[in-house]
C-alpha atoms as a PDB file:
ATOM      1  CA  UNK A   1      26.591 -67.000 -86.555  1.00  0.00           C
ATOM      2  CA  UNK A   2      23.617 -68.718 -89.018  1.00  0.00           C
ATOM      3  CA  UNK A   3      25.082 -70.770 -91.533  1.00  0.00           C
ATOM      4  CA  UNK A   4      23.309 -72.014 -94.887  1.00  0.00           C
ATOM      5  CA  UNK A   5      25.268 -74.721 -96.988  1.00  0.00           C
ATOM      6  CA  UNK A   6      23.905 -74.105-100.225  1.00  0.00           C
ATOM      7  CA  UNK A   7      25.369 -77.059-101.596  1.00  0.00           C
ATOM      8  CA  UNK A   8      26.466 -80.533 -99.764  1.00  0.00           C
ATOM      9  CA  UNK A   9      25.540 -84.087-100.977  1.00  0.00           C
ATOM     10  CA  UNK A  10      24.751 -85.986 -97.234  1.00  0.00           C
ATOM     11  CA  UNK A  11      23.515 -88.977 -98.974  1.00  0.00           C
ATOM     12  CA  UNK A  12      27.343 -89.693 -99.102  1.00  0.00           C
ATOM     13  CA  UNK A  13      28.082 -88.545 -95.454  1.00  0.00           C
ATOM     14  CA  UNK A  14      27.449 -89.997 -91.884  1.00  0.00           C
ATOM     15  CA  UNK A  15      25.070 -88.661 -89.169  1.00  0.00           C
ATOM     16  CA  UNK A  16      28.382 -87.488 -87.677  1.00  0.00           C
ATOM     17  CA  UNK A  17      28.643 -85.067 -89.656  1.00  0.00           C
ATOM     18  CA  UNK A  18      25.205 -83.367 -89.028  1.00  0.00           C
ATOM     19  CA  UNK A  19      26.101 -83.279 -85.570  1.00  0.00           C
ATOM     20  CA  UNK A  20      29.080 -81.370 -86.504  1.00  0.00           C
ATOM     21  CA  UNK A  21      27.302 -79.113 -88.539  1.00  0.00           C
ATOM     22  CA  UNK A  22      24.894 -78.595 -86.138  1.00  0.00           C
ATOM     23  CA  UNK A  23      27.072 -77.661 -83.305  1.00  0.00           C
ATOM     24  CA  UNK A  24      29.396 -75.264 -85.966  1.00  0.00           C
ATOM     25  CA  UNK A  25      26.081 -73.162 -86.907  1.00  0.00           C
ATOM     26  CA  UNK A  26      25.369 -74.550 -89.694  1.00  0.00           C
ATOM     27  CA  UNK A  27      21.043 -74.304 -89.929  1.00  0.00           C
ATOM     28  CA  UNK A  28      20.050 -75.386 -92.887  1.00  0.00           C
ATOM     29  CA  UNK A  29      21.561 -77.036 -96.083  1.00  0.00           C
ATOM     30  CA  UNK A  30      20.755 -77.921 -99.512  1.00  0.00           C
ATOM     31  CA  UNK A  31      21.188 -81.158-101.112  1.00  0.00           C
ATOM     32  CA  UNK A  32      21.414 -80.775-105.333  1.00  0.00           C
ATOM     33  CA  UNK A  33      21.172 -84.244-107.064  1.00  0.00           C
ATOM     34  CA  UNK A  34      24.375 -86.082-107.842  1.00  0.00           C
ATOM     35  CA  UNK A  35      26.335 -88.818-109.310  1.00  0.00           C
ATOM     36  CA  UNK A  36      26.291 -91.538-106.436  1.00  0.00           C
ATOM     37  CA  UNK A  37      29.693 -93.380-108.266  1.00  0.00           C
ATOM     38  CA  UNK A  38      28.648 -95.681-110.363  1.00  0.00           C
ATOM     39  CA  UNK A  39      26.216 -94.660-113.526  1.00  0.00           C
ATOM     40  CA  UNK A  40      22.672 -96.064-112.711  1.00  0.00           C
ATOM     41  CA  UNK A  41      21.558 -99.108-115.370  1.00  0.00           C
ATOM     42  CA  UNK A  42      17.283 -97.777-114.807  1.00  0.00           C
ATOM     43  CA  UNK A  43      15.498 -94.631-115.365  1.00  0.00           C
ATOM     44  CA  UNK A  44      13.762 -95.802-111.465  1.00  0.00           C
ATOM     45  CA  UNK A  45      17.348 -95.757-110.010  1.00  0.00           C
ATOM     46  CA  UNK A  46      17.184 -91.979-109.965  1.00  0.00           C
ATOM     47  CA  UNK A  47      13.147 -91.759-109.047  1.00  0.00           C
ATOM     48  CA  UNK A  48      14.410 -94.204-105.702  1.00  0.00           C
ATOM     49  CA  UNK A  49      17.010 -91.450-105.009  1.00  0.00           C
ATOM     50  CA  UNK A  50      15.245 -88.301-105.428  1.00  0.00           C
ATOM     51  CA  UNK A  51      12.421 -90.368-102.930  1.00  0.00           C
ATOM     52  CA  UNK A  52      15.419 -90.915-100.601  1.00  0.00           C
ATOM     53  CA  UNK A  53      16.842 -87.056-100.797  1.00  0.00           C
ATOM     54  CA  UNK A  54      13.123 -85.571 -99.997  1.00  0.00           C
ATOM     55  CA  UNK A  55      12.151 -87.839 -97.517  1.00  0.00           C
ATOM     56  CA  UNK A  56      14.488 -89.652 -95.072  1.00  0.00           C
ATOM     57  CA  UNK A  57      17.726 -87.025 -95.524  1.00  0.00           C
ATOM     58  CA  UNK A  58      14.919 -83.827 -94.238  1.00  0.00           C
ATOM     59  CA  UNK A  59      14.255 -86.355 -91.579  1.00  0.00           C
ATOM     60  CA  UNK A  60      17.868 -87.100 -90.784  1.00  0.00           C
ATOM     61  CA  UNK A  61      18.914 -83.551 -90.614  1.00  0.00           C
ATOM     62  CA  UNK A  62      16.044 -82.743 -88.757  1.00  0.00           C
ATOM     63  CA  UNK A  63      17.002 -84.543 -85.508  1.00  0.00           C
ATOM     64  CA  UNK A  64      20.025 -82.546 -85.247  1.00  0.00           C
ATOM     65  CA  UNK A  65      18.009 -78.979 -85.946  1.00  0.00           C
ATOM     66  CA  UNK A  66      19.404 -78.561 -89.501  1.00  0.00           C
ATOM     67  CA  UNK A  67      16.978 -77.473 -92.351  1.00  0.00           C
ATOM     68  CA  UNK A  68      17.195 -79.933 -95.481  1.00  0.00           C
ATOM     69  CA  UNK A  69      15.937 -79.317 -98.790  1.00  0.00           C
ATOM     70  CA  UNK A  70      16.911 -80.521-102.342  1.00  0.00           C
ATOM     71  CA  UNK A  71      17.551 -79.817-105.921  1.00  0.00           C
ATOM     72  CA  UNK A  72      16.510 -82.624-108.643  1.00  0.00           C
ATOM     73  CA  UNK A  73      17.852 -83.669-111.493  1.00  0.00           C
ATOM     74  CA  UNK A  74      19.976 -86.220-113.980  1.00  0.00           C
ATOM     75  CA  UNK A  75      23.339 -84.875-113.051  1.00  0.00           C
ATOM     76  CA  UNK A  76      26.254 -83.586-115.822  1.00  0.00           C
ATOM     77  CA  UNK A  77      28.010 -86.890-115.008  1.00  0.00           C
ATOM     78  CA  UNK A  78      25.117 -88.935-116.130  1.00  0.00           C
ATOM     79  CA  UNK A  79      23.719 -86.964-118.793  1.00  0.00           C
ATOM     80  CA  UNK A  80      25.542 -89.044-121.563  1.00  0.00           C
ATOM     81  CA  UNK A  81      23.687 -92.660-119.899  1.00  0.00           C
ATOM     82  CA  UNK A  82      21.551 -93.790-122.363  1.00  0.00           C
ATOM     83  CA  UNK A  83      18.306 -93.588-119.723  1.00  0.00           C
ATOM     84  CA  UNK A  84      19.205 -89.739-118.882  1.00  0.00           C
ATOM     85  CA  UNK A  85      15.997 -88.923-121.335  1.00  0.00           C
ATOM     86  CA  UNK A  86      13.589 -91.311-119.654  1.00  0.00           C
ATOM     87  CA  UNK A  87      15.038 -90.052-116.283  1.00  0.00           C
ATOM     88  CA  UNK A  88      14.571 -86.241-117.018  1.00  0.00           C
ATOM     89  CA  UNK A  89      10.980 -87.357-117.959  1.00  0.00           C
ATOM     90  CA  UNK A  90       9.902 -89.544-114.757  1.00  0.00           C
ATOM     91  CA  UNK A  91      11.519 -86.785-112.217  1.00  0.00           C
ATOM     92  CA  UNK A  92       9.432 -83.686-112.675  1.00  0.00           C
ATOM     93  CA  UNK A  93       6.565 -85.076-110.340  1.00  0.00           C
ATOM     94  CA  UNK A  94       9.509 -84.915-107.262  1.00  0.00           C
ATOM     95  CA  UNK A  95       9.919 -81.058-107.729  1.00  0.00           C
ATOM     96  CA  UNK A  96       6.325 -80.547-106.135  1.00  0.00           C
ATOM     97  CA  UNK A  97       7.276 -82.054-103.176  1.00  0.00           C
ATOM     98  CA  UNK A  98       7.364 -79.279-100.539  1.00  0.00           C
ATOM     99  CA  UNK A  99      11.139 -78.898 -99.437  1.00  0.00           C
ATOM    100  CA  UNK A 100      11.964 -79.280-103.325  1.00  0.00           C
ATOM    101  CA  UNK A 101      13.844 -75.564-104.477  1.00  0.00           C
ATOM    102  CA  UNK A 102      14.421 -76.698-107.928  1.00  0.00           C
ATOM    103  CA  UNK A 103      16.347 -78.721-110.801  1.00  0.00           C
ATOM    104  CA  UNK A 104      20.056 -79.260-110.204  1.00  0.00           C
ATOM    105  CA  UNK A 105      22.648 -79.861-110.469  1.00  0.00           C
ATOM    106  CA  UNK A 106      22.855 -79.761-114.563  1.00  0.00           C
ATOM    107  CA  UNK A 107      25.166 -78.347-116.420  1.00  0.00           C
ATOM    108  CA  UNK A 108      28.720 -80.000-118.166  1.00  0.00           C
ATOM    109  CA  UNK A 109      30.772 -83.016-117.018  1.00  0.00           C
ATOM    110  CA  UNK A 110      32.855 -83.108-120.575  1.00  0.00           C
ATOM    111  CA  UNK A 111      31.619 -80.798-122.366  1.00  0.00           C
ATOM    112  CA  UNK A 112      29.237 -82.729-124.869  1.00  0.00           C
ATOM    113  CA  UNK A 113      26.235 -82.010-126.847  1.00  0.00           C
ATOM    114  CA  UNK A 114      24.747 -85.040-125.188  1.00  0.00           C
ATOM    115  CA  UNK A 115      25.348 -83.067-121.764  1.00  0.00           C
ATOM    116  CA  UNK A 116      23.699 -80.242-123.410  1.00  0.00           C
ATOM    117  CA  UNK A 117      20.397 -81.498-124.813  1.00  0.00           C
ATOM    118  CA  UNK A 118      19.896 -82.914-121.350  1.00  0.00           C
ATOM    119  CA  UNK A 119      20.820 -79.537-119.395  1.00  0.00           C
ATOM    120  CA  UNK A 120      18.550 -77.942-122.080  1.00  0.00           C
ATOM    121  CA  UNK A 121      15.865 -79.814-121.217  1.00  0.00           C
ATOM    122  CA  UNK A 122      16.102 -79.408-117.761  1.00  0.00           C
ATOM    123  CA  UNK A 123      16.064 -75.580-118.304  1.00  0.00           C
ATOM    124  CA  UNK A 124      13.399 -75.360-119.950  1.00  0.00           C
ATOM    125  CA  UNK A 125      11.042 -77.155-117.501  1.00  0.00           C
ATOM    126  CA  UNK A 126      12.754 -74.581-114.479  1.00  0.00           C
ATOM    127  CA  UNK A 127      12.093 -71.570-116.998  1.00  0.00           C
ATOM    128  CA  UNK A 128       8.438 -72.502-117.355  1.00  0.00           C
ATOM    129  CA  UNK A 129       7.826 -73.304-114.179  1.00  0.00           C
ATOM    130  CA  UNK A 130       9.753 -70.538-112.434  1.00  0.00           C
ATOM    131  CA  UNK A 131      11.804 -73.394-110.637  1.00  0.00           C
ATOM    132  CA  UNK A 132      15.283 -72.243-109.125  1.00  0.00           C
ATOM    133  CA  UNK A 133      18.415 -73.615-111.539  1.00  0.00           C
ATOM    134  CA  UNK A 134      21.348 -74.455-109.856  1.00  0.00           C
ATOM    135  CA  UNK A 135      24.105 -74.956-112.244  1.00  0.00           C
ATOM    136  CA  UNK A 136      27.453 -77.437-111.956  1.00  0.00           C
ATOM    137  CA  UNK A 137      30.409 -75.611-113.882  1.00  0.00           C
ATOM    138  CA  UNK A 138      32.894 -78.937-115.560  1.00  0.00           C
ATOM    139  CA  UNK A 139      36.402 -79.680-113.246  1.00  0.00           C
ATOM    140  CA  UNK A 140      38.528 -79.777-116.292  1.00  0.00           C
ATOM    141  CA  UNK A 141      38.008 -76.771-118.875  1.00  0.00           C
ATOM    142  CA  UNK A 142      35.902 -75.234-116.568  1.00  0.00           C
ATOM    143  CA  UNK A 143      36.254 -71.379-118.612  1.00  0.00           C
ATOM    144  CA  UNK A 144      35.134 -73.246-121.723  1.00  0.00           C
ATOM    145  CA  UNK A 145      32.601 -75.077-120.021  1.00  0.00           C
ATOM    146  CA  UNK A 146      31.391 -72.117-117.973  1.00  0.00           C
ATOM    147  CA  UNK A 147      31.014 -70.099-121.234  1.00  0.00           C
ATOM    148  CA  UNK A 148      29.060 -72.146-123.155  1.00  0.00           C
ATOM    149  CA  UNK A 149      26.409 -72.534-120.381  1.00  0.00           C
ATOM    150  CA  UNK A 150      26.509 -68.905-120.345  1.00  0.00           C
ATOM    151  CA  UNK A 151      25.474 -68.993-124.075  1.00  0.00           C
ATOM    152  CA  UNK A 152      22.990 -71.154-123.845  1.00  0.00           C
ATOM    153  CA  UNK A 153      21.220 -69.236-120.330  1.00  0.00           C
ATOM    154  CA  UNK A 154      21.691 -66.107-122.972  1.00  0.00           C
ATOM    155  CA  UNK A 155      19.913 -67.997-125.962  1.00  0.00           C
ATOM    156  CA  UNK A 156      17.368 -69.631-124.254  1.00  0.00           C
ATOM    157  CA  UNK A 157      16.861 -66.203-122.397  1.00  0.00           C
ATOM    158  CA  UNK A 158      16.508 -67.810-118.520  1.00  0.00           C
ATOM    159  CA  UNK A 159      15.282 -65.737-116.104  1.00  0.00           C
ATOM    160  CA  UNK A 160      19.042 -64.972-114.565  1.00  0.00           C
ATOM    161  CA  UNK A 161      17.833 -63.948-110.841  1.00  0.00           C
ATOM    162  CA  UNK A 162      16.501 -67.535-110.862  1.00  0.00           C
ATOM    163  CA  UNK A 163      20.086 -69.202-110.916  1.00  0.00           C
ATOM    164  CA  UNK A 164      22.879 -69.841-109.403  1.00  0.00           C
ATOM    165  CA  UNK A 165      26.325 -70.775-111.248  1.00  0.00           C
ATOM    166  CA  UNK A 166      28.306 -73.180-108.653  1.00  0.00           C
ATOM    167  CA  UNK A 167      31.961 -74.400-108.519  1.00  0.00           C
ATOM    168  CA  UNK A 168      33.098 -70.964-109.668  1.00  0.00           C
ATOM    169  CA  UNK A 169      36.782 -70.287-109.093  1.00  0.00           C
ATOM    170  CA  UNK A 170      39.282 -67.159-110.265  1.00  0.00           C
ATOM    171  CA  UNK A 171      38.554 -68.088-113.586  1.00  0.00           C
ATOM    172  CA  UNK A 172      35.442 -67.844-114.082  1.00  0.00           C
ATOM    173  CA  UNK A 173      33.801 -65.847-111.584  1.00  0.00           C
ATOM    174  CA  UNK A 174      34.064 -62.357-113.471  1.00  0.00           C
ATOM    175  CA  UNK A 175      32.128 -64.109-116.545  1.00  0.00           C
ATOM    176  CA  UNK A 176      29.708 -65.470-114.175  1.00  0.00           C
ATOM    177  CA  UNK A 177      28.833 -61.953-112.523  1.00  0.00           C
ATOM    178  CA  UNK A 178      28.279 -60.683-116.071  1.00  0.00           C
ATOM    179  CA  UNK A 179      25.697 -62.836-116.794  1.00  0.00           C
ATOM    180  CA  UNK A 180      22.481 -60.953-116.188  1.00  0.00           C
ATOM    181  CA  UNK A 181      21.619 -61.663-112.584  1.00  0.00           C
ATOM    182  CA  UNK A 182      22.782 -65.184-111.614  1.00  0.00           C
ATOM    183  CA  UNK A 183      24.446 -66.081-107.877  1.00  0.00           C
ATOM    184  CA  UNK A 184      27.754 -67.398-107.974  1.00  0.00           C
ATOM    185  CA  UNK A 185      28.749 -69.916-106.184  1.00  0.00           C
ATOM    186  CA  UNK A 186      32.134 -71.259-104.977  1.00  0.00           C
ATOM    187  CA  UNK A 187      32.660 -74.603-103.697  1.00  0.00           C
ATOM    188  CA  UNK A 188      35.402 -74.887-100.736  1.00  0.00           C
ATOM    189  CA  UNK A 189      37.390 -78.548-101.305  1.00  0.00           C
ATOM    190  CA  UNK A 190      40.134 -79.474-100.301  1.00  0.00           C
ATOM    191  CA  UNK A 191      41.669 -81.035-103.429  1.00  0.00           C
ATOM    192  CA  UNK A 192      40.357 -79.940-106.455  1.00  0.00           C
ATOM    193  CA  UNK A 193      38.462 -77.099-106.173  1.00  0.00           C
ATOM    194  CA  UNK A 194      38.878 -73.394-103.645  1.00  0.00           C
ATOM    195  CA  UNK A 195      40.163 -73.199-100.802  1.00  0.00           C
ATOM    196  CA  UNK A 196      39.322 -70.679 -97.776  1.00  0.00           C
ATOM    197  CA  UNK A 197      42.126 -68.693 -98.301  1.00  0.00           C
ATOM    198  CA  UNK A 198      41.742 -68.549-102.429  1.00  0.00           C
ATOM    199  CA  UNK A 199      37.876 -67.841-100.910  1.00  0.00           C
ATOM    200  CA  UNK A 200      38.551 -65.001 -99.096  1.00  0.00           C
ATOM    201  CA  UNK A 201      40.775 -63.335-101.557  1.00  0.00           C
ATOM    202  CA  UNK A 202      38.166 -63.641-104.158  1.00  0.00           C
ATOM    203  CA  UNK A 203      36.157 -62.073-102.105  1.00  0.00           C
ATOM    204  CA  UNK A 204      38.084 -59.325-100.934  1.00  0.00           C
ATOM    205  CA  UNK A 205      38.633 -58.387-104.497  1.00  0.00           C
ATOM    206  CA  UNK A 206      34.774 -59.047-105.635  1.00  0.00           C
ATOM    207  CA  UNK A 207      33.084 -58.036-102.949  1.00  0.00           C
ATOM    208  CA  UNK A 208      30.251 -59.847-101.409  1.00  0.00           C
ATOM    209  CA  UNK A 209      27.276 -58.885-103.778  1.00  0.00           C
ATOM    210  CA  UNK A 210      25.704 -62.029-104.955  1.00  0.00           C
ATOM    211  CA  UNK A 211      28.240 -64.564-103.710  1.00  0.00           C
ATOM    212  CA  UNK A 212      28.034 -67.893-102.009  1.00  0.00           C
ATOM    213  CA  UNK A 213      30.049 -70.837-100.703  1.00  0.00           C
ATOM    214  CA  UNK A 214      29.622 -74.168 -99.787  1.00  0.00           C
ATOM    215  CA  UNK A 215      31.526 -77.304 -99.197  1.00  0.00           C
ATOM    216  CA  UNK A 216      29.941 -79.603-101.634  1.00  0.00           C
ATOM    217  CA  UNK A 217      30.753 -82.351 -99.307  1.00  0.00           C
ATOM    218  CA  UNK A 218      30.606 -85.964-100.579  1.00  0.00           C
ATOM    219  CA  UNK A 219      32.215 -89.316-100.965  1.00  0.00           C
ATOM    220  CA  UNK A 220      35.703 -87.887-101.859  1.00  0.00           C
ATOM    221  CA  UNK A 221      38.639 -85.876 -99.483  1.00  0.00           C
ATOM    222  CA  UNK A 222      35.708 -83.407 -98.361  1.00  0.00           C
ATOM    223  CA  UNK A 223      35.245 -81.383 -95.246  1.00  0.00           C
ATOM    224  CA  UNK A 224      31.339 -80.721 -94.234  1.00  0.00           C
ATOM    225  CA  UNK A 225      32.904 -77.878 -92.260  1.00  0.00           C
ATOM    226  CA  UNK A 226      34.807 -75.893 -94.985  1.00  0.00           C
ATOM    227  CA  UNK A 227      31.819 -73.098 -94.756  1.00  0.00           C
ATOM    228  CA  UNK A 228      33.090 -72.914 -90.894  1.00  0.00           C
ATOM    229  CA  UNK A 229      36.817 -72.643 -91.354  1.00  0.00           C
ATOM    230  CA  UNK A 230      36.246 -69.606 -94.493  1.00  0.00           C
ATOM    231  CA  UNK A 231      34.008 -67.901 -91.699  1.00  0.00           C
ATOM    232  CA  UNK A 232      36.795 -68.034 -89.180  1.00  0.00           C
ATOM    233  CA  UNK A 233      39.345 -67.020 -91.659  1.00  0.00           C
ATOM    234  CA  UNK A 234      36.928 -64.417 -92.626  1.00  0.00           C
ATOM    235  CA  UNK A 235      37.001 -62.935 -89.144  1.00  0.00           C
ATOM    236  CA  UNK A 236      40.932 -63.258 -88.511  1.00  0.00           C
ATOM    237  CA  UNK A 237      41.111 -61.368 -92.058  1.00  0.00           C
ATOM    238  CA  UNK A 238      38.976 -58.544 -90.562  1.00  0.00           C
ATOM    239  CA  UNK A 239      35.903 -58.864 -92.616  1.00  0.00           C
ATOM    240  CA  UNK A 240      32.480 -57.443 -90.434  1.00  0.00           C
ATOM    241  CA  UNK A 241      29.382 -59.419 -89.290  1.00  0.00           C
ATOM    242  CA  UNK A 242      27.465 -57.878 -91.511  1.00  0.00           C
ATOM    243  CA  UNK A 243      29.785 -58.881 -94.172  1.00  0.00           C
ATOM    244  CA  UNK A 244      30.060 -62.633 -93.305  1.00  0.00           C
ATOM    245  CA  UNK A 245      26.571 -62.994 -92.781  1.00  0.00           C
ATOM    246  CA  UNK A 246      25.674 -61.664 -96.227  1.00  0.00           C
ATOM    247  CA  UNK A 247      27.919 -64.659 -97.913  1.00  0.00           C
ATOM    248  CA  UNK A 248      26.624 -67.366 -95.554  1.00  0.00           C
ATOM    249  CA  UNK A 249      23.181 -66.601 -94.874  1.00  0.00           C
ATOM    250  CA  UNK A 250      22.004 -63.284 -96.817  1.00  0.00           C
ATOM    251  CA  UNK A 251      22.652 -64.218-100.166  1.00  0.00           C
ATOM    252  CA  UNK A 252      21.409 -67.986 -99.637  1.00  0.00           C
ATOM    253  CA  UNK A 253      18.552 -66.770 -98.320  1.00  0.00           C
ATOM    254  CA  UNK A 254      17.861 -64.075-100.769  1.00  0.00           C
ATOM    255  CA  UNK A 255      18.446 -66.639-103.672  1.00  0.00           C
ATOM    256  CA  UNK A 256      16.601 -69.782-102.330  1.00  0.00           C
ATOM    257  CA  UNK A 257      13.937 -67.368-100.927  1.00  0.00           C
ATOM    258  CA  UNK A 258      12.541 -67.089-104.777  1.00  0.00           C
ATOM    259  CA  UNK A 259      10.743 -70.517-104.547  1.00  0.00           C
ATOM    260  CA  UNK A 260       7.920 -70.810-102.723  1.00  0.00           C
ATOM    261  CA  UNK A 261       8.722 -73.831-100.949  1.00  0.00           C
ATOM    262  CA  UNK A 262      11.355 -72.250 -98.829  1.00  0.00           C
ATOM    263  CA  UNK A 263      10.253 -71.797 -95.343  1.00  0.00           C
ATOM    264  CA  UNK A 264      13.251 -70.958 -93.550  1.00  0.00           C
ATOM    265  CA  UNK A 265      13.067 -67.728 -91.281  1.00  0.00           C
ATOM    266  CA  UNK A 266      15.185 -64.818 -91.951  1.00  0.00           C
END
């Protein structure tokens, strides 16, 4: 079975894992921008990182057959540094690279107006542009969190088809669904966040319209193969190919298919 990873940060991981990947099915993955664990001092840290995310990761992935694209942006984590601004400003020209889908991740860390101004921003470039918005939901107070983005896509009146909610979990994924048009997605980790059998029970009681999962794999306790192991669990629970393949490849491909950069056959 195809695989898509809408959402894995391989800047963080070794060329071990692509090999993994690789041989598990997974064909192509996308990489948003992150917080690489320390806040960066210069507006040109991020511009050398979204360079290093469009051009040596595509390449790295590429050796092993996986597709690689990207998502820019100043992060949640890092939109309370005091050269978020100046960063938001400099990184527009690396969205018109060609495997570029769109700004993310943005969204809330802690909840600030700080975090806001700076997702707001962000937005509103994607919204005039018709970029793809992929959106990081908080860990802690993630309903609150969650619900004020939701305000905000509603009062800045975002084209919903055109984004995709991430790190959604039982409590917030029937808010999420409500609003408009959006993708949900669901990030499988092993700690803090879903795991595949929480996954697969959301699904069975949600269905699969418009839902997505990914491992979100980066420096902490992370598994590059969690997609893989809520697939098999998927099967052993009785779901049908067609059924799988809509969560793991249909609906990524549906989604990411709305920018004009994406080249991957269906």
């Amino acid at each position: 079975m195809r695989i898509i990873d809408p959402h894995v940060h391989m800047y963080s991981r070794t060329t071990d894992d692509y090999q993994r990947m690789a041989a598990h099915g997974i064909n192509c993955l996308i990489e948003p921008g992150f917080w690489l664990g320390s806040d960066r001092e210069y507006a040109e840290s991020f511009w050398d990182y979204f360079n290093h995310l469009t051009t040596f990761e595509p390449g790295r992935a590429k050796k092993y057959g996986i597709t690689h694209y990207s998502f820019i942006a100043v992060n949640p984590k890092e939109a309370r540094n005091k050269v978020a601004k100046d960063a938001v400003k400099g990184m527009y020209k690396y969205l018109e690279r060609d495997n570029v889908l769109g700004i993310g991740e943005i969204g809330f860390d802690l909840i600030t107006d700080a975090e806001e101004e700076i997702m707001k921003m962000q937005m509103d470039y994607a919204e005039k542009h018709k970029l793809l918005i992929l959106i990081h939901t908080p860990h802690v107070k993630k309903p609150q969190g969650t619900e004020r983005t939701i305000k905000v896509i509603e009062k800045m009146g975002l084209t919903t088809e055109r984004i995709l909610i991430d790190h959604n979990t039982e409590e917030t994924i029937d808010m999420s669904l409500a609003c408009g048009k959006v993708f949900c997605g669901h990030t499988l980790y092993p700690v803090s966040k879903m795991s595949p059998g929480r996954m697969v029970a959301l699904i069975k009681k949600h269905g699969t319209d418009r839902i997505l999962m990914n491992s979100a794999a980066d420096w902490g306790v992370s598994d590059p193969l969690a997609v893989v192991k809520a697939v098999d669990l998927m099967w052993q629970e009785g779901f049908s190919e067609a059924e799988i393949s809509k969560v793991v490849w249909d609906n990524p491909h549906k989604f990411f298919g709305q920018s004009s950069h994406w080249k991957l056959e269906k």
